[in-house]
N, C-alpha and C. Protein backbone atom coordinates (compact mmCIF):
# COMPACT_ATOMS: atom_id res chain seq x y z
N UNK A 1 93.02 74.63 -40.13
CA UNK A 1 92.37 74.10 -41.30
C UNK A 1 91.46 72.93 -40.95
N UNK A 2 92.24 72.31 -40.19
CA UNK A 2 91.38 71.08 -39.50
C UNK A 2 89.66 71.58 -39.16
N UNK A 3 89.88 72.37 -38.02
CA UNK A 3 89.15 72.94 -37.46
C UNK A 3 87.35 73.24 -38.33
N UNK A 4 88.02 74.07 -39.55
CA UNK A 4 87.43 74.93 -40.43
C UNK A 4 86.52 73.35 -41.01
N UNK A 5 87.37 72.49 -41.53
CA UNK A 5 86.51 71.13 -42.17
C UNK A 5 85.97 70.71 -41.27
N UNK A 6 86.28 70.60 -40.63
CA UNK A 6 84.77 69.51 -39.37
C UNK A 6 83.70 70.60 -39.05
N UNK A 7 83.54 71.86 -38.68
CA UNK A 7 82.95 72.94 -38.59
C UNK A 7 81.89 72.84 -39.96
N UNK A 8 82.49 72.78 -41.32
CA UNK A 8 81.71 72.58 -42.51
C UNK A 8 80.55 71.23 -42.40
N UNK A 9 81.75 69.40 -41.99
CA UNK A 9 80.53 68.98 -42.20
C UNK A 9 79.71 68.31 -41.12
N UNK A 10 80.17 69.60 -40.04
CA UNK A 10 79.17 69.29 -39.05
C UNK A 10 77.69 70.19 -39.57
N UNK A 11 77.75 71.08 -40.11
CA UNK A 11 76.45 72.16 -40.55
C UNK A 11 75.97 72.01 -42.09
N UNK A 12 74.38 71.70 -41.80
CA UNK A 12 73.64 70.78 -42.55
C UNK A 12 73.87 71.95 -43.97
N UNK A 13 73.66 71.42 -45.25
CA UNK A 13 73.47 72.29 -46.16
C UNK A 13 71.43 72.31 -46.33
N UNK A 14 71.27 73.31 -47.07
CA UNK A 14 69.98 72.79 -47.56
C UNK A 14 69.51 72.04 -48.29
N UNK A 15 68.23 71.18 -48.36
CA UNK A 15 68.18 69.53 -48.80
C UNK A 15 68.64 68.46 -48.16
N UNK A 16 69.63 68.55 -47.35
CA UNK A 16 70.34 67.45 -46.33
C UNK A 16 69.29 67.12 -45.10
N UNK A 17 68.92 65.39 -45.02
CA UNK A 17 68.31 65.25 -43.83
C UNK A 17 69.34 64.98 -43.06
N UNK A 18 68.76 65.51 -41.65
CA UNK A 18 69.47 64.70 -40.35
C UNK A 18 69.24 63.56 -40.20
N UNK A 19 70.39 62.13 -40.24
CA UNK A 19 70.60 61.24 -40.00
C UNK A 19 69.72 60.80 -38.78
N UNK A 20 69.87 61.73 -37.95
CA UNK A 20 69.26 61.20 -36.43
C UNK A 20 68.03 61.73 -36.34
N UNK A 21 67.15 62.10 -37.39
CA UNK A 21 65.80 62.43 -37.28
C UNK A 21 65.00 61.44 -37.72
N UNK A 22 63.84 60.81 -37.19
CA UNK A 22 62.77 59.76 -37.45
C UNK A 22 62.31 60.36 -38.71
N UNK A 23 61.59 59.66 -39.16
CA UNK A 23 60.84 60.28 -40.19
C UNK A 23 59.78 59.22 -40.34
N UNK A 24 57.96 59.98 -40.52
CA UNK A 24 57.21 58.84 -40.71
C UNK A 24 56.39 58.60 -41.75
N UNK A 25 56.34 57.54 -42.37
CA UNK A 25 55.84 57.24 -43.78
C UNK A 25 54.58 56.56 -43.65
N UNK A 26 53.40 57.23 -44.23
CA UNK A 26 52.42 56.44 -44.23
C UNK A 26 52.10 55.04 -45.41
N UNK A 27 50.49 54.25 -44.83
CA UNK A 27 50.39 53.36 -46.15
C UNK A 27 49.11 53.18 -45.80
N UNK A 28 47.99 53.77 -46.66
CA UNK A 28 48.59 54.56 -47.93
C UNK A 28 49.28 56.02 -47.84
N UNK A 29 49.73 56.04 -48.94
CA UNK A 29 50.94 57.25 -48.54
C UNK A 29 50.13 58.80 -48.77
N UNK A 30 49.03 58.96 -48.05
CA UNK A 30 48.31 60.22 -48.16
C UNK A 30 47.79 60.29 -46.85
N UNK A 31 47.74 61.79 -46.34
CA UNK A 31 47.48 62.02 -45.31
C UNK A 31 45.72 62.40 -44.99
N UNK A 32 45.05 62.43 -46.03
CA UNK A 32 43.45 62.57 -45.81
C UNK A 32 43.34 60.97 -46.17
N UNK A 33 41.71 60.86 -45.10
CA UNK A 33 41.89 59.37 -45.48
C UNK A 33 40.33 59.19 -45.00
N UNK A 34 39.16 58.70 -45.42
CA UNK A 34 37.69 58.56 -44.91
C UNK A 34 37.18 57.49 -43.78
N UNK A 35 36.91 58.10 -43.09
CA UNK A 35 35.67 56.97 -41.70
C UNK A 35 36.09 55.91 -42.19
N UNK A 36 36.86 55.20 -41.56
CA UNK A 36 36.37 53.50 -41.53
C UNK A 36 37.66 52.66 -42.49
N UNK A 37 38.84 53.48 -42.92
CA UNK A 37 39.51 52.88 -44.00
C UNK A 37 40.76 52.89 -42.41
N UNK A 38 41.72 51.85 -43.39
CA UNK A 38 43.14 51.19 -42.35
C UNK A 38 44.31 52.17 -42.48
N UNK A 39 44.69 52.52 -41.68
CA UNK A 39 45.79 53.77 -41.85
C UNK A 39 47.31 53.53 -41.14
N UNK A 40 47.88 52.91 -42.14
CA UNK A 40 49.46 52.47 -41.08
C UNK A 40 50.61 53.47 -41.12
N UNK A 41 50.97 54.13 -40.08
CA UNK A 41 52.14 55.02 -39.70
C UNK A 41 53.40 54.44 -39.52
N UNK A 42 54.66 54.26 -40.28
CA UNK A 42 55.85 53.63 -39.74
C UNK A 42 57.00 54.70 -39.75
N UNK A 43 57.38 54.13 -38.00
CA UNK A 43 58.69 55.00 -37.92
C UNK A 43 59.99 54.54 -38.47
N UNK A 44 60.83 55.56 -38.71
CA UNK A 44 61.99 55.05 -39.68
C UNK A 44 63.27 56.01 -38.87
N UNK A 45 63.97 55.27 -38.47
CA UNK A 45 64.90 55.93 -37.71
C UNK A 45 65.84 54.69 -36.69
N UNK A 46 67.36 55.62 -36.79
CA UNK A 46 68.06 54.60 -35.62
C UNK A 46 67.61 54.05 -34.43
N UNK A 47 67.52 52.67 -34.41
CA UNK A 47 67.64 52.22 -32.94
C UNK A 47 68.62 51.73 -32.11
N UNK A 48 68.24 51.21 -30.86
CA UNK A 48 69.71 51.38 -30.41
C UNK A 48 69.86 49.58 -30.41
N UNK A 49 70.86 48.77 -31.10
CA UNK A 49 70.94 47.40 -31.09
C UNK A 49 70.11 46.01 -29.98
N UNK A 50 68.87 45.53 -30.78
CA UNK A 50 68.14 44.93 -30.01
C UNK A 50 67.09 45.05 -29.01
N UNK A 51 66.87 46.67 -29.30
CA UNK A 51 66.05 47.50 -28.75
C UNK A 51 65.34 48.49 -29.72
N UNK A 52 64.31 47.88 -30.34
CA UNK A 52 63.39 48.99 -31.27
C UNK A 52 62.32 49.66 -30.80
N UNK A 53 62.15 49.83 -29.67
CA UNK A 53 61.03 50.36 -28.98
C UNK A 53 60.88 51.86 -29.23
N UNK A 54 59.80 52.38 -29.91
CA UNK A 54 59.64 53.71 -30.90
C UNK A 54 58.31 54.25 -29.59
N UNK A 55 58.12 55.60 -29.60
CA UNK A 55 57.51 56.61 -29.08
C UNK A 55 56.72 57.34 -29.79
N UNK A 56 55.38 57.16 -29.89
CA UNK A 56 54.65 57.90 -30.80
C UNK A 56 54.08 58.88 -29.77
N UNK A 57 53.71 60.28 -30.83
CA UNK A 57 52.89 61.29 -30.30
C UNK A 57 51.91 61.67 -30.98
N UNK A 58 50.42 61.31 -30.45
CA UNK A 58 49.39 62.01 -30.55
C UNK A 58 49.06 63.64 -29.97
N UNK A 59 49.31 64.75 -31.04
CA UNK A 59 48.87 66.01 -30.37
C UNK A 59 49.69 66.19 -29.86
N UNK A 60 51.12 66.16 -29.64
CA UNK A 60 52.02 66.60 -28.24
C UNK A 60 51.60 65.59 -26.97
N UNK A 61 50.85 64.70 -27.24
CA UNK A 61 50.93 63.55 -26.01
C UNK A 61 50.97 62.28 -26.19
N UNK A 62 52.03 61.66 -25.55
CA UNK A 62 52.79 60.40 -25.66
C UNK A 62 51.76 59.79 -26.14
N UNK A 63 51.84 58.52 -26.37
CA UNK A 63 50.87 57.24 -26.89
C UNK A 63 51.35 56.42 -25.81
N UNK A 64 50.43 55.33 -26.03
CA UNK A 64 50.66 53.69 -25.77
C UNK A 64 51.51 53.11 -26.42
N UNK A 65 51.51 53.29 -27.80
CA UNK A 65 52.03 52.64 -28.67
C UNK A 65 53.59 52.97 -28.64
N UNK A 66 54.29 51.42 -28.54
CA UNK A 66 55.65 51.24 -28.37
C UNK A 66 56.51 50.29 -29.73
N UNK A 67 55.81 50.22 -30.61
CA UNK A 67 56.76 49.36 -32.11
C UNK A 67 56.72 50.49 -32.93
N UNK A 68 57.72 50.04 -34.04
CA UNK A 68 57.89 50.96 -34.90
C UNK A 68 56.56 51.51 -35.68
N UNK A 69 55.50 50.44 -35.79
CA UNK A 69 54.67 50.52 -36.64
C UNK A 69 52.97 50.70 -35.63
N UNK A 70 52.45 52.38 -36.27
CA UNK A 70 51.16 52.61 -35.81
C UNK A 70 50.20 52.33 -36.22
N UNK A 71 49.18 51.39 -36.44
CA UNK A 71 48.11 51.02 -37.42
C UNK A 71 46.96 51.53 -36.60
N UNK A 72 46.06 52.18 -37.46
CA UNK A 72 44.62 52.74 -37.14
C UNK A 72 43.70 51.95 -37.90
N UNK A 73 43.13 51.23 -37.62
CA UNK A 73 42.27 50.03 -38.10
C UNK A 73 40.70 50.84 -37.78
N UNK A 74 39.94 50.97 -39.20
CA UNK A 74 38.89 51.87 -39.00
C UNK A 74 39.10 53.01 -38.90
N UNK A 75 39.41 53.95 -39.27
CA UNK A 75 39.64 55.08 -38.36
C UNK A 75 38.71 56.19 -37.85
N UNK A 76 38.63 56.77 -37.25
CA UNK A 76 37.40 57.90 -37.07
C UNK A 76 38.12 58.73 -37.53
N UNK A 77 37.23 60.18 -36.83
CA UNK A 77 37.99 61.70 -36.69
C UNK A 77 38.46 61.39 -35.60
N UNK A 78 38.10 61.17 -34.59
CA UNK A 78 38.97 61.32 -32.91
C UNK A 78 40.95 61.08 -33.47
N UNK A 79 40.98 59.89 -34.88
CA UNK A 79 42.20 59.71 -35.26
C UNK A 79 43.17 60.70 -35.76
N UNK A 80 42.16 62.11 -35.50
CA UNK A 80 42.95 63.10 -37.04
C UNK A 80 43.71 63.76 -35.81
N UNK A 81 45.27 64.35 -36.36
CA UNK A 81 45.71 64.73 -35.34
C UNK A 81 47.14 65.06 -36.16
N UNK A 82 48.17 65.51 -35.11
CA UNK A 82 49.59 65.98 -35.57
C UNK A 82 50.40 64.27 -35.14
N UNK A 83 50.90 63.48 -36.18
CA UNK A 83 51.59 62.66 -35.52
C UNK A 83 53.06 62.49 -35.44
N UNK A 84 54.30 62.53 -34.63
CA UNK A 84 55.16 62.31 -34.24
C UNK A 84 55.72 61.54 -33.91
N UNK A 85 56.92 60.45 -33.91
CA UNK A 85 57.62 59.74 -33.29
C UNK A 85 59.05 60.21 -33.11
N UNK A 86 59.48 58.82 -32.40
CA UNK A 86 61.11 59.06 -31.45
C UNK A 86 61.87 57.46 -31.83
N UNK A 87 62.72 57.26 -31.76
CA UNK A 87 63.35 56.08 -31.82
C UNK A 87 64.09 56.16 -30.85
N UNK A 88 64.72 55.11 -30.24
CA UNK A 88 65.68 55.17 -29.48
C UNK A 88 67.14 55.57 -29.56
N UNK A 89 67.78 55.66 -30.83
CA UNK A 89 68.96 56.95 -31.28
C UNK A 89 68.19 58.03 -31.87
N UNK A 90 67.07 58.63 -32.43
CA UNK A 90 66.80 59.44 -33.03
C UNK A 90 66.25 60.49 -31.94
N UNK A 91 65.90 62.06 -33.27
CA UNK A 91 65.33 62.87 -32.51
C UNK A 91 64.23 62.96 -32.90
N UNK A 92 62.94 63.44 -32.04
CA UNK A 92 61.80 63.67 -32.97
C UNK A 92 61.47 63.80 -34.24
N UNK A 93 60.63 63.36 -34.81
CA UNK A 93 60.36 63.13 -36.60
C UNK A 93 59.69 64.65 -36.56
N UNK A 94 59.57 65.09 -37.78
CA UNK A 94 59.03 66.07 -38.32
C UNK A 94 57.38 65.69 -37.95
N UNK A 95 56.00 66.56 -37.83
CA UNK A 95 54.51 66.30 -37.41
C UNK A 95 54.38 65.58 -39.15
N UNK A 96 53.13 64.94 -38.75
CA UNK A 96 52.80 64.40 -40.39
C UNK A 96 50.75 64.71 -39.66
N UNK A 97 50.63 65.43 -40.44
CA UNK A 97 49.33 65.95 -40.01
C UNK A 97 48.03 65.42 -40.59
N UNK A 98 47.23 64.10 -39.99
CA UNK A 98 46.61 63.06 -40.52
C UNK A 98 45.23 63.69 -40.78
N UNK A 99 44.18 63.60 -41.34
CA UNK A 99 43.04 64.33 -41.56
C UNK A 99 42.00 62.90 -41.60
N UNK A 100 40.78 62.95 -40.81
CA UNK A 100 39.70 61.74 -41.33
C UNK A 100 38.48 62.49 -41.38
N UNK A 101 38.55 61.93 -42.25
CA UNK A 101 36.66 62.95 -43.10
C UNK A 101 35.83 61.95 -42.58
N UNK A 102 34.46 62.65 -42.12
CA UNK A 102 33.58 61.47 -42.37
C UNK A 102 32.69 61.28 -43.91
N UNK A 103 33.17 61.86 -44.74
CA UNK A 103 32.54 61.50 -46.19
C UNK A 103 31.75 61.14 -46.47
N UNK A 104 31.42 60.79 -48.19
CA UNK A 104 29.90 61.30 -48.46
C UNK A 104 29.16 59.86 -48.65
N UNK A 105 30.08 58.51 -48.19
CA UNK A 105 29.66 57.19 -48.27
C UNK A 105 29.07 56.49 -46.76
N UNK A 106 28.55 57.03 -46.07
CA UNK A 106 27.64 56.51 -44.66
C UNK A 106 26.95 55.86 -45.23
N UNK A 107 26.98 54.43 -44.35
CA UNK A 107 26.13 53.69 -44.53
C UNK A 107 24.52 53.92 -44.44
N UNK A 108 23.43 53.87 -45.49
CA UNK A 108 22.15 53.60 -45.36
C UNK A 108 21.63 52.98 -44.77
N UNK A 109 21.17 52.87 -43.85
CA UNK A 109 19.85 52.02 -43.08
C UNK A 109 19.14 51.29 -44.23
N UNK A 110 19.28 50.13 -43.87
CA UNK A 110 18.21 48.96 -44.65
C UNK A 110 16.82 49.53 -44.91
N UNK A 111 16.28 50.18 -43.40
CA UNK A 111 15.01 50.55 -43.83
C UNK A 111 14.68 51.49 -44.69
N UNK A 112 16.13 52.06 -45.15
CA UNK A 112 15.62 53.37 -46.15
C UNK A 112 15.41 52.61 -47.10
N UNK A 113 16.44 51.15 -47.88
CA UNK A 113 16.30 51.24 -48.78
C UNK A 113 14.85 50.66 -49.39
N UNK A 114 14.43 49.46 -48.28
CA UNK A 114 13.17 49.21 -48.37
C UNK A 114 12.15 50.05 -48.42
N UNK A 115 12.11 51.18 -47.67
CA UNK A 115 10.64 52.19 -48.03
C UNK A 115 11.19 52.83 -48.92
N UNK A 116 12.03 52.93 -49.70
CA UNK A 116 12.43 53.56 -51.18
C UNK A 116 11.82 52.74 -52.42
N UNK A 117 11.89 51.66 -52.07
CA UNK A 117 11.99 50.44 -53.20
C UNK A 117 9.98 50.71 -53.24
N UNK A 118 9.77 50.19 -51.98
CA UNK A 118 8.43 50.26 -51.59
C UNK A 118 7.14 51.28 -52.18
N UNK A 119 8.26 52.64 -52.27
CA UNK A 119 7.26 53.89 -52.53
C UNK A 119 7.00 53.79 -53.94
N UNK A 120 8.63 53.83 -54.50
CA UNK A 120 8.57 53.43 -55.86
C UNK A 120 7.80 52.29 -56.17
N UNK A 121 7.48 50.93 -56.04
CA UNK A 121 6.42 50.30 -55.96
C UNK A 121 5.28 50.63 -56.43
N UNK A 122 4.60 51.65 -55.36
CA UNK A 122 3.24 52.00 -55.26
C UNK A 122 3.44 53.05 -56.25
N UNK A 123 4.05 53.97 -56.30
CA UNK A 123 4.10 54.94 -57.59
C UNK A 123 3.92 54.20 -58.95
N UNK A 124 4.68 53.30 -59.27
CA UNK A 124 4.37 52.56 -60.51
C UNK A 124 3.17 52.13 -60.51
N UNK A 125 2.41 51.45 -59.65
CA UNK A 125 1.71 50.60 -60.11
C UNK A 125 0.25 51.60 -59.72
N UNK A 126 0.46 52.55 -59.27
CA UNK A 126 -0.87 54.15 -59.34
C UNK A 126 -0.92 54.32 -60.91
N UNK A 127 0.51 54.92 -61.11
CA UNK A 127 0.39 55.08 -62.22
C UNK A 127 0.14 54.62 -63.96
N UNK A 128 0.31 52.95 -63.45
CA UNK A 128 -0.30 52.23 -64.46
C UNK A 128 -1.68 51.86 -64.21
N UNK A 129 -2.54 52.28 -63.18
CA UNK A 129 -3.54 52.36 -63.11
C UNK A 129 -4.60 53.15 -63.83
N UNK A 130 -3.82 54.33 -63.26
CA UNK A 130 -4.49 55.78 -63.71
C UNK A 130 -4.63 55.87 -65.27
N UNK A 131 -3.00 55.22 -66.13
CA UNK A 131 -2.93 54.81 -67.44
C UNK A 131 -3.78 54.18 -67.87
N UNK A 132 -4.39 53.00 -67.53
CA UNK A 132 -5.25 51.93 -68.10
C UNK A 132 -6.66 52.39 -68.17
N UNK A 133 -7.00 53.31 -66.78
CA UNK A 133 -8.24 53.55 -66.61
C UNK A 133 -8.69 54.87 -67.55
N UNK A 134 -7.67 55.26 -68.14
CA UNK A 134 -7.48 56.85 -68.72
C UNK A 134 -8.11 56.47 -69.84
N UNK A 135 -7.17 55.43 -70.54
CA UNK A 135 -7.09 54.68 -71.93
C UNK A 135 -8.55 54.05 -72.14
N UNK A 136 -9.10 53.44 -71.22
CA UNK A 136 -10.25 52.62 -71.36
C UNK A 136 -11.64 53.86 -71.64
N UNK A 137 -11.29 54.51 -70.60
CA UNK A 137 -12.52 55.81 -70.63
C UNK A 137 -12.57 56.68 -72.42
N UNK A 138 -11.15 56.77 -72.73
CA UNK A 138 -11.27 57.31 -74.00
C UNK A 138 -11.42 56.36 -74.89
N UNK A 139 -11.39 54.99 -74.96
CA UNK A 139 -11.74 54.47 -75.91
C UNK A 139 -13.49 54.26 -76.01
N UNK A 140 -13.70 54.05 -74.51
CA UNK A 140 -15.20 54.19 -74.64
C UNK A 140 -15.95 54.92 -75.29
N UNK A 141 -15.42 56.36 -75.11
CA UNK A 141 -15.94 57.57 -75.32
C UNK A 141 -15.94 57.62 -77.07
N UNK A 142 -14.86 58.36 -77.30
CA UNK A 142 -14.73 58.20 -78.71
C UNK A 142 -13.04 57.42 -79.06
N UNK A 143 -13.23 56.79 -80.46
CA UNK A 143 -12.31 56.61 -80.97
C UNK A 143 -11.02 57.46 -82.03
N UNK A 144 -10.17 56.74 -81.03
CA UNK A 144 -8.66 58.09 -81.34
C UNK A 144 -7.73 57.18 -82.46
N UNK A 145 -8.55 56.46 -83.29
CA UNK A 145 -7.92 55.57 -84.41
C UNK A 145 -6.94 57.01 -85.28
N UNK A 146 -5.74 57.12 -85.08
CA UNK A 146 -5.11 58.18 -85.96
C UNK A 146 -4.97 57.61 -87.72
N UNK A 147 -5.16 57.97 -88.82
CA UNK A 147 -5.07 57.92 -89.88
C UNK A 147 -4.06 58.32 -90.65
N UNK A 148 -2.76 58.10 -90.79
CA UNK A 148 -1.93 59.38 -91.31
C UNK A 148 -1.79 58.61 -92.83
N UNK A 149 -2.06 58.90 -93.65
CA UNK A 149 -2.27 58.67 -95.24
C UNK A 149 -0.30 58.76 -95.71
N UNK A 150 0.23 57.51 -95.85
CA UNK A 150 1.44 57.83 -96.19
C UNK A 150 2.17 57.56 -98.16
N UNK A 151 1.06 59.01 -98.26
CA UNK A 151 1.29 59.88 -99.63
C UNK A 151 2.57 60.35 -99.83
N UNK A 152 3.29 61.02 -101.25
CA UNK A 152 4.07 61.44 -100.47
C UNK A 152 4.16 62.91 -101.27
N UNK A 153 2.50 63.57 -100.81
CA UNK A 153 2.14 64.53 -100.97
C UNK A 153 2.80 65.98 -100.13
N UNK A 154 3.12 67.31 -100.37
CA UNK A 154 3.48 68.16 -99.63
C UNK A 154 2.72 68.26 -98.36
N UNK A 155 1.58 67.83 -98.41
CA UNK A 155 0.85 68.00 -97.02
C UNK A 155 0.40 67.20 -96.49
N UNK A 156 0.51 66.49 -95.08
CA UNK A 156 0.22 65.37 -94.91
C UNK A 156 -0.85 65.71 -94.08
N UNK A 157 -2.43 64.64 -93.94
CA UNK A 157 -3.05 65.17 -93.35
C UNK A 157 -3.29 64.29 -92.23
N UNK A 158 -3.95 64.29 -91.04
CA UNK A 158 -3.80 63.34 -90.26
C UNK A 158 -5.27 63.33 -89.69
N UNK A 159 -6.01 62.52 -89.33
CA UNK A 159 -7.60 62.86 -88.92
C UNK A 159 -7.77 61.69 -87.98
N UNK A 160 -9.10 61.86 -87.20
CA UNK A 160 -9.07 60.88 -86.40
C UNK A 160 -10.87 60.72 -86.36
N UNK A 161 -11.18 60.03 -85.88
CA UNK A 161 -12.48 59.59 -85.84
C UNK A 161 -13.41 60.64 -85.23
N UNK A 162 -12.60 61.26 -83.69
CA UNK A 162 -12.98 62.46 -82.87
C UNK A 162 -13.22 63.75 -83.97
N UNK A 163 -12.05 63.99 -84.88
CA UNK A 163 -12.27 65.07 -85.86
C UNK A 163 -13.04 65.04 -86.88
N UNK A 164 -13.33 63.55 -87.20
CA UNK A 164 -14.52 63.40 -88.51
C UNK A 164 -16.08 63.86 -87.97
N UNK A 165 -16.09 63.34 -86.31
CA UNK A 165 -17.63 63.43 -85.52
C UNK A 165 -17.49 65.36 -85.50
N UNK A 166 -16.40 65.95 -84.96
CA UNK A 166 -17.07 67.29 -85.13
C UNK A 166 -16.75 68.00 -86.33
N UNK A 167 -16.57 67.78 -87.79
CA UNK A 167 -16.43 67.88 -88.82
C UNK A 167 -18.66 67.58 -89.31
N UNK A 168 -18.78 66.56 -89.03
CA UNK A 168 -20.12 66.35 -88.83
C UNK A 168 -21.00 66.99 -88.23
N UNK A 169 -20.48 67.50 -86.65
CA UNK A 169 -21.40 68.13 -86.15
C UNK A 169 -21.44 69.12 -86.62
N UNK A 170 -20.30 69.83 -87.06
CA UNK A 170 -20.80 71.34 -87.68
C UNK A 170 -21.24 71.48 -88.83
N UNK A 171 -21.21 70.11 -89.73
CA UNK A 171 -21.84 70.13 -91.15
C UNK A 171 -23.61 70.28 -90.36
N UNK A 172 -24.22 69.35 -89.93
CA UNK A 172 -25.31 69.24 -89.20
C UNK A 172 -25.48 70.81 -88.74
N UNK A 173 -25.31 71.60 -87.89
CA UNK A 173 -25.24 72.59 -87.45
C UNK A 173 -26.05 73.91 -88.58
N UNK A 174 -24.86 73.62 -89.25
CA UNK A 174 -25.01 74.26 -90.72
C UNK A 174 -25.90 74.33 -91.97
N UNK A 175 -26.78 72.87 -91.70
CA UNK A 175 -27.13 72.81 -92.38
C UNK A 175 -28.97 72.98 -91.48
N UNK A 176 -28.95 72.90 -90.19
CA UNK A 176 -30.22 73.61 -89.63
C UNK A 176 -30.57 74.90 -89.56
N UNK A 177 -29.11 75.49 -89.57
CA UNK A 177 -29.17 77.26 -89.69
C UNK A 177 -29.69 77.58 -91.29
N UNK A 178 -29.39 76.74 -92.07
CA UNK A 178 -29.53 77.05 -93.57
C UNK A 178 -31.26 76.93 -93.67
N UNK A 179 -31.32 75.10 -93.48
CA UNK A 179 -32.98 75.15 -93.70
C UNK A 179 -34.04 75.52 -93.42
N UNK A 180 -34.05 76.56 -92.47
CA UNK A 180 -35.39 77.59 -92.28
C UNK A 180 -35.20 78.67 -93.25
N UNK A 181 -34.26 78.92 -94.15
CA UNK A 181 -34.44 80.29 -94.51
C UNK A 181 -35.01 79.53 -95.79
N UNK A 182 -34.08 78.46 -96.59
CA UNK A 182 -34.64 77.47 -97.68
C UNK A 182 -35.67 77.18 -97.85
N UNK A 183 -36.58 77.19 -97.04
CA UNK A 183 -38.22 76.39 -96.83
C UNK A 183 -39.20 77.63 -97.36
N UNK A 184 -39.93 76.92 -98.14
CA UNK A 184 -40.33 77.51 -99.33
C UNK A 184 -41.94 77.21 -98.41
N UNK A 185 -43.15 78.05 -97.82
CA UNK A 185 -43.88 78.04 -97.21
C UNK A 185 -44.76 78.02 -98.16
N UNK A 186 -45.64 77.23 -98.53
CA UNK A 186 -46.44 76.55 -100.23
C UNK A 186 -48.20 76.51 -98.83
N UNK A 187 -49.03 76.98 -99.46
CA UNK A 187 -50.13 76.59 -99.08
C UNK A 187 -51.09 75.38 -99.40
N UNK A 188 -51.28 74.73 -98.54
CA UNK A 188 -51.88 73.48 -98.60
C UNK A 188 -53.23 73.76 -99.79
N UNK A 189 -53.54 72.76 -100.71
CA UNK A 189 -54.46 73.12 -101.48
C UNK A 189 -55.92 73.10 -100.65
N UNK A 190 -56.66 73.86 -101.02
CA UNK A 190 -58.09 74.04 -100.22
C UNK A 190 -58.99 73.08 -101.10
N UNK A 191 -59.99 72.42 -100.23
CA UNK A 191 -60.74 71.33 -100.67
C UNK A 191 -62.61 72.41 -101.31
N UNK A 192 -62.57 71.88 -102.31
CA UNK A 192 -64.23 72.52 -102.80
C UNK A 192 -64.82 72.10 -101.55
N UNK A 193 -65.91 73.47 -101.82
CA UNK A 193 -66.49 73.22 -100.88
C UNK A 193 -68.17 73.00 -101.54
């Protein structure tokens, strides 16, 4: 009977961690993480009294790094990888599989933003050119004085100075086509002779 109970709680159920397995917790506690941000790995697991000296693995190959705690200050991609540790009572931690994007925040070059600012610049100030010089030519030309009569008739009419001149010209027009047929051809009186 003896036998049978130690047999039980020697064999893990499911959900049960092993005591003697590391385990590593990040901060921040997500494993994607972008170019250039701080990424701290801590091992968590038995050591052996007065001796915390922890074993990290990059990829299946040892590290440098000998404290409990891995910090990636900046990080690149070269950082992305399977990471692992060991403690000195423990057994290997489970991989914690780190990911570094280089993302969609790269720094701009100064000089972009200056020949941006710059172009825009010259675009504005073309185009309030082209405006002024547009405006001046049509006022020269004819006047675009709009009239809108605020009756508060079903039809509103709206006229402008441009529409009164060819309102005119075709009255004029009209009225040269008319007066040759109107003209009443009278013979000059003849003088005695």
């Amino acid at each position: 009977m003896w036998f049978l109970t130690v047999l039980l709680l020697w064999v893990p159920v499911d959900g049960q961690v092993d005591p003697t397995k590391a385990v590593i917790t990040l901060q921040p506690p997500w494993v994607s993480v972008f170019q250039g941000e701080t990424v701290t790995l801590q091992c968590v697991g038995p050591h052996v009294p007065g001796n915390s000296a922890t074993q990290w693995f990059l990829n299946g190959t040892a590290t440098q790094i000998s404290t409990p705690s891995y910090s990636i200050t900046s990080a690149s991609v070269n950082d992305s990888g399977e990471y692992r540790c060991q403690t000195g009572l423990s057994v290997l931690s489970d991989p914690v599989q780190l990911e570094v994007h280089r993302g969609l925040q790269s720094p701009t070059p100064v000089w972009f933003h200056f020949l941006f600012y710059v172009v825009v610049g010259i675009m504005f100030l073309v185009d309030t050119v082209l405006c002024v010089t547009i405006c001046k030519e049509l006022k020269r030309k004819k006047k675009w004085n709009l009239e809108i009569p605020l009756e508060s008739a079903h039809e509103k009419k709206v006229t402008s100075d441009l529409q009164k001149h060819r309102h005119l010209g075709k009255d004029l027009k009209r009225q040269e086509q008319e007066q040759p047929q109107n003209r009443v051809h009278r013979k000059a009186p003849q003088k005695a002779k």
